[in-house]
N, C-alpha and C. Protein backbone atom coordinates (compact mmCIF):
# COMPACT_ATOMS: atom_id res chain seq x y z
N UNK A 1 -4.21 3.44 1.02
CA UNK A 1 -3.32 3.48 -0.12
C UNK A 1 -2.92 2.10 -0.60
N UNK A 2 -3.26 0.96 0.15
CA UNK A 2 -2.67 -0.16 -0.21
C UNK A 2 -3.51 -0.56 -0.75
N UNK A 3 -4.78 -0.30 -1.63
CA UNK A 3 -5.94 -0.65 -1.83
C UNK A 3 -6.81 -0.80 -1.35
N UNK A 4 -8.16 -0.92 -1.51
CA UNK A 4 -9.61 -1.38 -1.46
C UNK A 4 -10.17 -2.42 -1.61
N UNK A 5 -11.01 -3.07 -1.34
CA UNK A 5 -11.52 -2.99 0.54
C UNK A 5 -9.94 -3.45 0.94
N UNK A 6 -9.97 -2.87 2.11
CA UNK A 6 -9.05 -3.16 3.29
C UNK A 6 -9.54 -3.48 4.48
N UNK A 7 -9.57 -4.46 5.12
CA UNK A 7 -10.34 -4.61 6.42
C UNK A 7 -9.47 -4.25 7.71
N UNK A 8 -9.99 -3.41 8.29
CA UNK A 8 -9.21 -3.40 9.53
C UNK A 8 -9.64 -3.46 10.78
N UNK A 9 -10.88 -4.25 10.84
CA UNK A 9 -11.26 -4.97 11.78
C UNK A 9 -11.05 -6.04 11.84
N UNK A 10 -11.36 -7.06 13.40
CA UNK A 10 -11.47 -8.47 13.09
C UNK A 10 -12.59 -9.30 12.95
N UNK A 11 -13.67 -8.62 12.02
CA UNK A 11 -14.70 -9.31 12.03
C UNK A 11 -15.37 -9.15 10.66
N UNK A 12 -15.80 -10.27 10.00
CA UNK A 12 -15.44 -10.39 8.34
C UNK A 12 -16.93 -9.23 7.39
N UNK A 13 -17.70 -8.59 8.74
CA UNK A 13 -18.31 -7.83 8.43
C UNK A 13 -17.78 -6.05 8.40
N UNK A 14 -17.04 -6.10 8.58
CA UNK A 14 -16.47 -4.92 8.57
C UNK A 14 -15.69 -4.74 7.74
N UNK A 15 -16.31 -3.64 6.82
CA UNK A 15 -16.21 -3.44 5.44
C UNK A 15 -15.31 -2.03 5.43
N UNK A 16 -14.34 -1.93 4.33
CA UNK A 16 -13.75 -0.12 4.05
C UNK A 16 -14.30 0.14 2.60
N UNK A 17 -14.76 0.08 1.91
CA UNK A 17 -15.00 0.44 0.84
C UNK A 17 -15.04 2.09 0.07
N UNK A 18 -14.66 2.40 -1.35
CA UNK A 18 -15.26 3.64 -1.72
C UNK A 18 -16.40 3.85 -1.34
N UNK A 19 -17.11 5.32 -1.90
CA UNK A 19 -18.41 5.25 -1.35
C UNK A 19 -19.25 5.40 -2.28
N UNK A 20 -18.43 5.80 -3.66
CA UNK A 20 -19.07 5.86 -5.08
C UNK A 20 -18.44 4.54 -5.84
N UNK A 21 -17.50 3.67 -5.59
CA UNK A 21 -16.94 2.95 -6.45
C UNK A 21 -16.41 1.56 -6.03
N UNK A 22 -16.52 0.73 -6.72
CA UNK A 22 -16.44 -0.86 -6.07
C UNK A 22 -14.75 -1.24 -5.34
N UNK A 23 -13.85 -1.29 -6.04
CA UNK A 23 -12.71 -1.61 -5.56
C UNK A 23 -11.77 -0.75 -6.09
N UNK A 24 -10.89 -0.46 -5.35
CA UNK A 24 -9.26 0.01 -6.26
C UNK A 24 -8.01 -1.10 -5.44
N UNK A 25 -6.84 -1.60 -6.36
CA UNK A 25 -6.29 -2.24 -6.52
C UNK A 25 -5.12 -1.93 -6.00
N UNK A 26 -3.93 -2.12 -5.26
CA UNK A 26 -2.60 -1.63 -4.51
C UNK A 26 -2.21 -1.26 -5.57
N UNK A 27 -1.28 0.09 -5.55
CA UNK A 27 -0.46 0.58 -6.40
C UNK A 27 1.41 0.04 -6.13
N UNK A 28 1.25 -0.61 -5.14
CA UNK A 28 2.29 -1.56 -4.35
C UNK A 28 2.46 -2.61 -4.74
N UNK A 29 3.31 -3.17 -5.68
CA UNK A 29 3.49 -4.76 -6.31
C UNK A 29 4.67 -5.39 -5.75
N UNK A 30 4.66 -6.76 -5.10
CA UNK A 30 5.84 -7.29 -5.08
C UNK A 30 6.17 -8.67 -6.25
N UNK A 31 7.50 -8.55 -6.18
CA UNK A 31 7.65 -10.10 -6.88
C UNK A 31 9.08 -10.81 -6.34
N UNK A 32 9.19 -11.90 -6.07
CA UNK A 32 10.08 -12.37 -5.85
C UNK A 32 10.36 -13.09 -7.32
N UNK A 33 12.09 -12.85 -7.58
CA UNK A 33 12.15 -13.28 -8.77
C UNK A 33 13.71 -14.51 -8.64
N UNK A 34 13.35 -15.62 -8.72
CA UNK A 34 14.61 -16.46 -8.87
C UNK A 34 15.67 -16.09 -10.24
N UNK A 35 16.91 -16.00 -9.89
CA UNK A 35 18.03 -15.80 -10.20
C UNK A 35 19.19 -17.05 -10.00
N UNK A 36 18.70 -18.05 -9.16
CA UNK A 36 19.84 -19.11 -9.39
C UNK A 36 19.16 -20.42 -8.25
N UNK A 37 19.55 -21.80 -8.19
CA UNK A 37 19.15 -22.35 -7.50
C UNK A 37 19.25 -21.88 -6.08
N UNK A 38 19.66 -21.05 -5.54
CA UNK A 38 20.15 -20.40 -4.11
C UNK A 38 19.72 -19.14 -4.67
N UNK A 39 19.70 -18.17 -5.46
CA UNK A 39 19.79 -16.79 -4.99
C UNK A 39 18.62 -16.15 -5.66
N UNK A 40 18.08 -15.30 -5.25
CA UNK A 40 16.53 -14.56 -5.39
C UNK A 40 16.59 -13.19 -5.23
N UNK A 41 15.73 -12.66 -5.96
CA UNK A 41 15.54 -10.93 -5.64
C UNK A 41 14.41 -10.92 -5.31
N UNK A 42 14.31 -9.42 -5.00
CA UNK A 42 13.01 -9.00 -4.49
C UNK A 42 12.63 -7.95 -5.20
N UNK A 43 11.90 -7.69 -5.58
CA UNK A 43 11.22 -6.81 -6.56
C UNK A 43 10.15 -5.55 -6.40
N UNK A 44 10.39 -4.12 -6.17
CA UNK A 44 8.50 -3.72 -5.45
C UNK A 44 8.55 -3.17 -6.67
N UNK A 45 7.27 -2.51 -7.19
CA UNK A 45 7.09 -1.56 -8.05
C UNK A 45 6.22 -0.76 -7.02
N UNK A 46 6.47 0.39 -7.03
CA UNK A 46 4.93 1.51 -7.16
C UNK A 46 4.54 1.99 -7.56
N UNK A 47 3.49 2.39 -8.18
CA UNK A 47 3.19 2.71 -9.85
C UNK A 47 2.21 4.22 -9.54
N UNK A 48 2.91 4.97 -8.76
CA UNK A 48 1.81 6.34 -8.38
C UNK A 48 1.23 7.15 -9.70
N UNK A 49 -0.32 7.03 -9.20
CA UNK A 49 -1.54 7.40 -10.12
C UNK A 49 -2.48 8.03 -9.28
N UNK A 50 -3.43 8.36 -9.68
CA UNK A 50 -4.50 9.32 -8.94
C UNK A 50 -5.25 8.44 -8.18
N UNK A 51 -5.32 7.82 -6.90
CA UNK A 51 -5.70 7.14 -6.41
C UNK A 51 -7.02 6.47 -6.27
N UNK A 52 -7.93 7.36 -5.75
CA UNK A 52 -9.39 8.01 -5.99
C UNK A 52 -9.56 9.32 -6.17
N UNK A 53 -10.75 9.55 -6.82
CA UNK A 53 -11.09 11.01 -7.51
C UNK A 53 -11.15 12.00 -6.67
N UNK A 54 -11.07 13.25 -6.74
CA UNK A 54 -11.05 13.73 -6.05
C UNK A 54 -12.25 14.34 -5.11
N UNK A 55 -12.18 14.73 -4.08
CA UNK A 55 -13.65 14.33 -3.07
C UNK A 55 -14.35 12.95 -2.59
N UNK A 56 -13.50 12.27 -3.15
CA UNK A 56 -13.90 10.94 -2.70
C UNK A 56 -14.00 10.69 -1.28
N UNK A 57 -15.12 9.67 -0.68
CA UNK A 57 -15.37 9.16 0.69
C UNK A 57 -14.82 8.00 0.77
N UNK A 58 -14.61 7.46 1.95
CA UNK A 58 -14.61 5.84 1.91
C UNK A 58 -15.55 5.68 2.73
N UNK A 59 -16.59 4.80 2.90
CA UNK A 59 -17.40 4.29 3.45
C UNK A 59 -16.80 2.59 4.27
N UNK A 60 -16.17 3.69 5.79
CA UNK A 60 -15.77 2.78 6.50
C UNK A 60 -16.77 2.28 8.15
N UNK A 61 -17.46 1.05 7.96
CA UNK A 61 -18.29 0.55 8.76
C UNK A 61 -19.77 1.40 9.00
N UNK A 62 -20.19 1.65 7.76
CA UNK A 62 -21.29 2.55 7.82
C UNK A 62 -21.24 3.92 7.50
N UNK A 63 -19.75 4.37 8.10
CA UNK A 63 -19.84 5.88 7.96
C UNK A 63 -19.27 6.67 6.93
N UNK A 64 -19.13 7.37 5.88
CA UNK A 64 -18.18 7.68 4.72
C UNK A 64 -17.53 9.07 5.40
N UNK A 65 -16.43 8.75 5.07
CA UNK A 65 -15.39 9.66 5.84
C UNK A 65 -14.37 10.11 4.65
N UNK A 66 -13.96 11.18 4.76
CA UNK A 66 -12.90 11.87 3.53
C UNK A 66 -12.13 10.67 3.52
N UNK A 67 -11.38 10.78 2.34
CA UNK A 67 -10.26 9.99 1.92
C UNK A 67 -9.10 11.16 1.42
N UNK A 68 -8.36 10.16 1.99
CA UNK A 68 -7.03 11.31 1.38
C UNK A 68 -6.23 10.84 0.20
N UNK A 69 -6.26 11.05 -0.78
CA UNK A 69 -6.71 10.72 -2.29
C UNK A 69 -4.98 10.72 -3.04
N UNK A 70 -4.31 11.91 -2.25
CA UNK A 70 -2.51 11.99 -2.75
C UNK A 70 -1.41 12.25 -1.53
N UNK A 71 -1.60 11.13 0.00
CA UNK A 71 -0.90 10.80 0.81
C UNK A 71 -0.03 9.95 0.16
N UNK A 72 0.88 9.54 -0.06
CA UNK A 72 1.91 8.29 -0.31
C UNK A 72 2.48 8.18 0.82
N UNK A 73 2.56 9.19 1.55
CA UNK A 73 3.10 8.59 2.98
C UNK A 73 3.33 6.71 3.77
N UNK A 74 2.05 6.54 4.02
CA UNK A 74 1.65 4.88 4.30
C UNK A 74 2.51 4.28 3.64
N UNK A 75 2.85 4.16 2.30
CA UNK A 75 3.53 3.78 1.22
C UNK A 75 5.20 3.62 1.58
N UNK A 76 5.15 5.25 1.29
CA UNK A 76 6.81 5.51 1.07
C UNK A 76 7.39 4.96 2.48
N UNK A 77 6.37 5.44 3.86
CA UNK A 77 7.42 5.23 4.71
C UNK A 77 7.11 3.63 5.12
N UNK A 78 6.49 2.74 4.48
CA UNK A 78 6.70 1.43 4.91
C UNK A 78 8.24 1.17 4.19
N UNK A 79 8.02 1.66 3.01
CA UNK A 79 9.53 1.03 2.05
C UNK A 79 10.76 1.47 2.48
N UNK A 80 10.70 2.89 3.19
CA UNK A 80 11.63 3.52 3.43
C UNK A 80 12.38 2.62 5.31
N UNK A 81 11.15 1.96 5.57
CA UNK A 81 11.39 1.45 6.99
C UNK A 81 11.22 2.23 7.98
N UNK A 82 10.37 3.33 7.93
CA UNK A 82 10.02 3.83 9.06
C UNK A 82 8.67 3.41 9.76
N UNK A 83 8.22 2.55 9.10
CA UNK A 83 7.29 2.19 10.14
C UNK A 83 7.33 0.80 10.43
N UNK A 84 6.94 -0.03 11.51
CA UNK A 84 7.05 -0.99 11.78
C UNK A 84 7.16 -1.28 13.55
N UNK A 85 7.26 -2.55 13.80
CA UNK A 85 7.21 -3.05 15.23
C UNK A 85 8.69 -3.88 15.86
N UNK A 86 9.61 -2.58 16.10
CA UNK A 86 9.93 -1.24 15.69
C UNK A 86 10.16 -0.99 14.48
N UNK A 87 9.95 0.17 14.33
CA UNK A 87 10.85 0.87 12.99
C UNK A 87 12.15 0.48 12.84
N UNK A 88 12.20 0.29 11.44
CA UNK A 88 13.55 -0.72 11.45
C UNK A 88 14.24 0.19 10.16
N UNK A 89 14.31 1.94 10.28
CA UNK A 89 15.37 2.39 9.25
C UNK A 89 15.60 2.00 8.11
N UNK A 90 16.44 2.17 7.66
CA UNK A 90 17.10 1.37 5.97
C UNK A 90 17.08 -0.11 6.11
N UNK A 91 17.07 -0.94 7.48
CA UNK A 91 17.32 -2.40 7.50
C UNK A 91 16.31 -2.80 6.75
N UNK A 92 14.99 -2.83 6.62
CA UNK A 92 13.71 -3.44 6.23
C UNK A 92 14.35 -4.02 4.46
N UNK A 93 14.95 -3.18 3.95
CA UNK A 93 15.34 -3.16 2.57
C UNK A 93 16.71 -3.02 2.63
N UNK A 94 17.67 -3.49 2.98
CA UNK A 94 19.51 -3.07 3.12
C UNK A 94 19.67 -2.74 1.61
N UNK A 95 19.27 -3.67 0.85
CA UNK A 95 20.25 -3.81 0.07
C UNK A 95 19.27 -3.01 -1.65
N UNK A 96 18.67 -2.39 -0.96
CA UNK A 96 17.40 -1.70 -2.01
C UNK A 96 18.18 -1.00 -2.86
N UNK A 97 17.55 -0.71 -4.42
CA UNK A 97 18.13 0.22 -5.81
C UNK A 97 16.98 0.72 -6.09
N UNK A 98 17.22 2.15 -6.43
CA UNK A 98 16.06 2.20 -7.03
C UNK A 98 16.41 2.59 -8.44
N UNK A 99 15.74 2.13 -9.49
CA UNK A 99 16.22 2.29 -11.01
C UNK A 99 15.76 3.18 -11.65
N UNK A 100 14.82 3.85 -11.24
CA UNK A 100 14.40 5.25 -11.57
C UNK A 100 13.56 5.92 -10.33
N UNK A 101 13.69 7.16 -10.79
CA UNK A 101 13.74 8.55 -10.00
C UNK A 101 11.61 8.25 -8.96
C-alpha cells in the first residue's frame, strides 16, 4: 500500500513489482511545513483511490502472488500508531487533526 516497487529484501535484486504494470506511487504524502523560525507542522495526506485493478498480482521475487488491492489497514494503522517497535498508540501523532472525514 505504500507503493511500488517496494523492496523488502536486503539485496538490490529483489524486486516487488505489479505483474501487469510498471509502478504505482504512495497514496501516503508527507510534508513538513515551516510556520515560524522555531515552529513547524507536519502534514500527511492520504488520498484513497483504487489501488491496483482488480485481480491484480504482484510479482514478488519471481513469483506473482494476489495483491490485496482495498486493505488500508498497513496505512491506517501506521497513522493511527498501532504498529511499530513498540506500538506506540495515539503517541506516534499526539497532537494529530484531521480536517476532513
Amino acid at each position: 500500500m505504500f507503493g511500488l516497487p517496494h523492496n523488502y529484501g536486503k539485496y538490490d535484486d529483489q524486486k516487488v513489482n505489479a505483474a501487469t504494470h510498471e509502478r504505482r506511487a504512495s497514496p501516503l504524502l508527507f510534508h513538513v511545513h515551516r510556520l515560524s523560525d522555531k515552529e513547524y507542522i507536519g502534514v500527511s495526506v492520504l488520498l484513497k483511490s483504487r489501488f491496483l485493478p482488480d485481480g491484480e498480482q504482484i510479482n514478488a521475487g519471481g513469483k506473482n502472488v494476489a495483491a490485496k488491492v482495498d486493505d488500508w489497514t498497513v496505512i491506517t494503522d501506521f497513522l493511527d500508531g498501532k504498529v511499530g517497535n513498540p506500538a506506540t498508540a495515539d503517541n506516534r501523532f499526539p497532537d494529530k487533526k484531521a480536517v476532513m472525514p
